[in-house]
Protein backbone atom coordinates (compact mmCIF):
# COMPACT_ATOMS: atom_id res chain seq x y z
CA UNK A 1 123.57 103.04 47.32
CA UNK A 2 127.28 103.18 47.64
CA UNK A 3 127.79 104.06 43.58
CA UNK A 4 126.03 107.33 43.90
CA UNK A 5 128.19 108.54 46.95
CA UNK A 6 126.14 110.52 48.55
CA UNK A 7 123.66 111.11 51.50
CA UNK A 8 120.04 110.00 50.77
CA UNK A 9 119.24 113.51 52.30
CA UNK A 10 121.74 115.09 48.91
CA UNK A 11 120.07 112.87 46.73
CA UNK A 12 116.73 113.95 47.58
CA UNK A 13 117.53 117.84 47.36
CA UNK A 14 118.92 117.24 44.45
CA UNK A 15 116.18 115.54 42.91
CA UNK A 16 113.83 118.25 43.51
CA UNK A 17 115.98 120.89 42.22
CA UNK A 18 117.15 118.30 39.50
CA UNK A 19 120.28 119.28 39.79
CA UNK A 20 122.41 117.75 37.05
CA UNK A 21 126.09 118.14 38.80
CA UNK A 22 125.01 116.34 41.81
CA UNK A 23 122.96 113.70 39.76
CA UNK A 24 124.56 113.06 36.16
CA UNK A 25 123.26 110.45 34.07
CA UNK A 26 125.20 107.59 35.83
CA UNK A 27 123.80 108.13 39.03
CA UNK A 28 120.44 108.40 37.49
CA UNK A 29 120.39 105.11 36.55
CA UNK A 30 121.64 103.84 39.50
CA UNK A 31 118.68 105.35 41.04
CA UNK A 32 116.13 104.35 38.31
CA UNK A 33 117.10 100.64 38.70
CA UNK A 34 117.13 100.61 42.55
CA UNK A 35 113.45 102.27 43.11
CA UNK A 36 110.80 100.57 44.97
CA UNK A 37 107.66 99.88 43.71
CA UNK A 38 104.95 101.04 45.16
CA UNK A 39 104.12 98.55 47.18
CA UNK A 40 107.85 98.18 48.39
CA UNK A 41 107.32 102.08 48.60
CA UNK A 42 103.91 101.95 50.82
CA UNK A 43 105.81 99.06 53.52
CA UNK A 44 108.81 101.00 53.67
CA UNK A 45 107.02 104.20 54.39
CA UNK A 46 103.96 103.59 55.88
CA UNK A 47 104.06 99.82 56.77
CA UNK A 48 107.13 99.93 58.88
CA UNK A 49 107.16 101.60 62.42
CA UNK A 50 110.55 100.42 63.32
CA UNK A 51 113.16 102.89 64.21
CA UNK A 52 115.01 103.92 60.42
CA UNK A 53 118.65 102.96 61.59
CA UNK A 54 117.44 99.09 62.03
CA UNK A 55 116.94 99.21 58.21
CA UNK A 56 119.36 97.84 55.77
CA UNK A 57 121.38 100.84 54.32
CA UNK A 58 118.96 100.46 50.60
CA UNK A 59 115.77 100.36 52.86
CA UNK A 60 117.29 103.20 54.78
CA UNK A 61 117.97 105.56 51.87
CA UNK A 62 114.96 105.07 49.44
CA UNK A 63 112.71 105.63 52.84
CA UNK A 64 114.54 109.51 52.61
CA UNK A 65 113.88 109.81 48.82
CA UNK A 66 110.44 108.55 49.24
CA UNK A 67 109.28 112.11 49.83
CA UNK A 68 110.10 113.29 46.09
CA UNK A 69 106.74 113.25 44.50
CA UNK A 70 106.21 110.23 41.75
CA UNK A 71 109.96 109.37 41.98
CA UNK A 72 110.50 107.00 39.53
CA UNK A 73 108.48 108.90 36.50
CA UNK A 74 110.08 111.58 37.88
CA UNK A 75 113.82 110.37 37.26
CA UNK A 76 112.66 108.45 34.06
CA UNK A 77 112.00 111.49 32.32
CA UNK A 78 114.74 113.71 34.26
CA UNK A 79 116.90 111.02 32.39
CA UNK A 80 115.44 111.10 29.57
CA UNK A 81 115.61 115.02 29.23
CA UNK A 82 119.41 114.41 29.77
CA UNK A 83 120.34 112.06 27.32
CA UNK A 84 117.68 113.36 24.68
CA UNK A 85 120.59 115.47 22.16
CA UNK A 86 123.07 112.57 22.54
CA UNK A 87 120.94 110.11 21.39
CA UNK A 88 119.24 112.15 18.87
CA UNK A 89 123.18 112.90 17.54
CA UNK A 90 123.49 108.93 17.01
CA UNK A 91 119.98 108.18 15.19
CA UNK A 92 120.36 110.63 12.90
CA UNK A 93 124.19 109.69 11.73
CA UNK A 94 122.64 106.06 11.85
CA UNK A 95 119.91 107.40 9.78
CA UNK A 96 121.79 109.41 7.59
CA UNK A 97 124.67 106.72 6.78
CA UNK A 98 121.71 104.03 6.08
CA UNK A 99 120.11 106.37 3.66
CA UNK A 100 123.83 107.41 1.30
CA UNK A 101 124.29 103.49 1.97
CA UNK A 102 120.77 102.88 -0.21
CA UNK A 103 121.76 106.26 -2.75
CA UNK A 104 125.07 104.32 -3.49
CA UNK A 105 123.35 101.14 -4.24
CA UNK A 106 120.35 102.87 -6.44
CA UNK A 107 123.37 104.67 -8.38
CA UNK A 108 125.72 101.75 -8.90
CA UNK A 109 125.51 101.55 -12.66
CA UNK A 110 127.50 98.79 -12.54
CA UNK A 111 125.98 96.60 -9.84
CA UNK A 112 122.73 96.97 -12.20
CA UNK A 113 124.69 95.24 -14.57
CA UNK A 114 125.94 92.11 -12.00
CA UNK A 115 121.84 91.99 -11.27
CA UNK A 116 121.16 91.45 -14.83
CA UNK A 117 123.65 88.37 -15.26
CA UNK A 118 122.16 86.52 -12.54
CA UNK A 119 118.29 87.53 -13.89
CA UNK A 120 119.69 86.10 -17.26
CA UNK A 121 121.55 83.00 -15.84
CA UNK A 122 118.40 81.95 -13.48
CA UNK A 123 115.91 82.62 -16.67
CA UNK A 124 118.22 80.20 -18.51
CA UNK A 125 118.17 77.56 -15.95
CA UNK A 126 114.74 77.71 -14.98
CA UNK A 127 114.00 77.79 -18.76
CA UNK A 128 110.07 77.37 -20.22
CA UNK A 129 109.21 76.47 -16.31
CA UNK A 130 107.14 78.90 -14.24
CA UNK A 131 110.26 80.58 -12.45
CA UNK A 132 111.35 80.94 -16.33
CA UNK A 133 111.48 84.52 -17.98
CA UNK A 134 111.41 86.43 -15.00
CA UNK A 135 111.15 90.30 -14.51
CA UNK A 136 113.32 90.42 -12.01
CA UNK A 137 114.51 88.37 -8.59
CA UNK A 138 114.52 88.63 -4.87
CA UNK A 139 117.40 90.03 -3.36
CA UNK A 140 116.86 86.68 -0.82
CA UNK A 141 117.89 84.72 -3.92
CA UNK A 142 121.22 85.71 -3.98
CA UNK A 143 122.12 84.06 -0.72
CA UNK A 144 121.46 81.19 -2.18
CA UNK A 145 123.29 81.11 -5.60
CA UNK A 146 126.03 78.72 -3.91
CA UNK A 147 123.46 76.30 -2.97
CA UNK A 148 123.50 74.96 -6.95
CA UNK A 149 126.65 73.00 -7.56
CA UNK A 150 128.07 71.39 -10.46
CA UNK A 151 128.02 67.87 -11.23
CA UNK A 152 131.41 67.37 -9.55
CA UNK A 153 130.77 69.41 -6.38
CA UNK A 154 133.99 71.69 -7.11
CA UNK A 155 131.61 74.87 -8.36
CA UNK A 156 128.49 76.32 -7.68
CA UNK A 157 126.76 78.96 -9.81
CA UNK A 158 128.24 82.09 -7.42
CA UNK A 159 131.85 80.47 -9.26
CA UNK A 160 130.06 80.77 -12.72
CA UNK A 161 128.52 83.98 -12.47
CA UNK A 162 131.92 85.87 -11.06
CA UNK A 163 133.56 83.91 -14.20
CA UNK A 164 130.77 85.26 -16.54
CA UNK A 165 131.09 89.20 -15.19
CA UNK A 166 134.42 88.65 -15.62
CA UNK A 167 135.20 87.52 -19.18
CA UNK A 168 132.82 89.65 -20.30
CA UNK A 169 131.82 92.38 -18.47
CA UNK A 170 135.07 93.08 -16.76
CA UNK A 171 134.39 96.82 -16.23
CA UNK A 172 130.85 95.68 -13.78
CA UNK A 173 133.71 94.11 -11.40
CA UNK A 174 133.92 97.82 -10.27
CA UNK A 175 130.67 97.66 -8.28
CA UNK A 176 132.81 96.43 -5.71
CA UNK A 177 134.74 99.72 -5.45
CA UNK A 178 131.19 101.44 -5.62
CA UNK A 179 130.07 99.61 -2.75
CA UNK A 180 132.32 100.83 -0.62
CA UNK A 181 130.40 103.91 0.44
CA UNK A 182 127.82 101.86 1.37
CA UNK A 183 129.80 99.80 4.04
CA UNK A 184 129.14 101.98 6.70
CA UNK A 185 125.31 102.12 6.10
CA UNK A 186 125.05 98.20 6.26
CA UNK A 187 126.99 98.41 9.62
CA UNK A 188 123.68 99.79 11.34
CA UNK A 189 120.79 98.25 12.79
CA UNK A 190 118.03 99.38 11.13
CA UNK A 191 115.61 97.80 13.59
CA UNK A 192 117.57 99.12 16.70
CA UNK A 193 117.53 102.91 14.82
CA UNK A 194 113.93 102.40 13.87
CA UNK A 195 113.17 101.53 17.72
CA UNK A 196 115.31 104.14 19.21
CA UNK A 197 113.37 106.87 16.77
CA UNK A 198 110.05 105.51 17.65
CA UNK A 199 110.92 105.73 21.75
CA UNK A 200 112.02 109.34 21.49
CA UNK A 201 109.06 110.58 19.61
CA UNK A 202 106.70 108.97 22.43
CA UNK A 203 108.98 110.21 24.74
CA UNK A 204 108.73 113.76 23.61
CA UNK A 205 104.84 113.72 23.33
């Protein structure tokens, strides 16, 4: 265990006590990742009658710390104690940055306006089919708007639906300015702040 840099006696004082400036997060982990499992636990304790220095130096060290009572829970939650505020800090300005992301979007007046061409412009294609004289769209649909090209293959209906807000509803073009504050919203993982919140409420229970 040379990255924690210190005696396996230390390390198990310390552990007891949890004490914090002999054990900070780092070595923590270092100690979370390197403990045996039980059964490496029961034949380093009890299955081996060898004399301790003929072990190698890992063997060695967790045969010291064995003594601390349900070690690895132990450190698990030790750790996560220690790290709890920090990461609580960073879901909720993940959180928070999604959620004025989504209030800018709701608000944008004239993004509402951009959504209404394209709801007009796929109700004209689509005409008297099915598909035609729609309510509204799915947002999935948008990814695909450069998908339909024109006859010569220079233009695809994203090219004729910028031209369209542009000649005539030039102020909508400001959605992009509007969109802005919503940047740093669509830079989080949603999924990875949704997991994160879900693990330290079960952690906490």
């Amino acid at each position: 265990m040379r990255g924690l840099k210190i005696t396996a006696e230390q390390a198990t004082k310390a552990m007891l006590a949890m004490d914090k400036d002999v054990l900070p997060p780092g070595k923590l982990q270092l100690l979370i990742t390197a403990c045996p499992t039980p059964q490496e636990k029961d034949l380093i304790t009890k299955g081996y009658s060898g004399a301790t220095s003929d072990l190698a130096a890992a063997e060695r060290f967790m045969r010291v710390v064995a003594i601390v009572p349900a070690l690895k829970p132990r450190l698990e939650l030790w750790s996560f104690k220690a790290g709890f505020f920090e990461s609580v800090d960073v879901v909720q300005a993940g959180v928070t940055q999604v959620n004025k992301g989504l209030k800018v979007i709701e608000s944008s007046r004239h993004l509402k306006t951009v959504l209404r061409v394209v709801l007009a412009v796929g109700n004209y294609i689509n005409g008297s089919t099915k598909k035609g004289a729609a309510w509204g769209f799915k947002l999935s649909t948008l990814g695909k708007l450069k998908m339909l090209r024109s006859n010569d293959g220079k233009h695809n209906l994203m090219h004729f639906l910028a031209e369209s807000v542009r000649t005539q509803f030039k102020d909508a073009l400001e959605f992009l300015e509007e969109l802005k504050e919503a940047e740093k919203g669509s830079e989080n993982d949603t999924a990875w702040l949704k997991g994160e919140s879900l693990k330290l409420a079960s952690g906490v229970r």
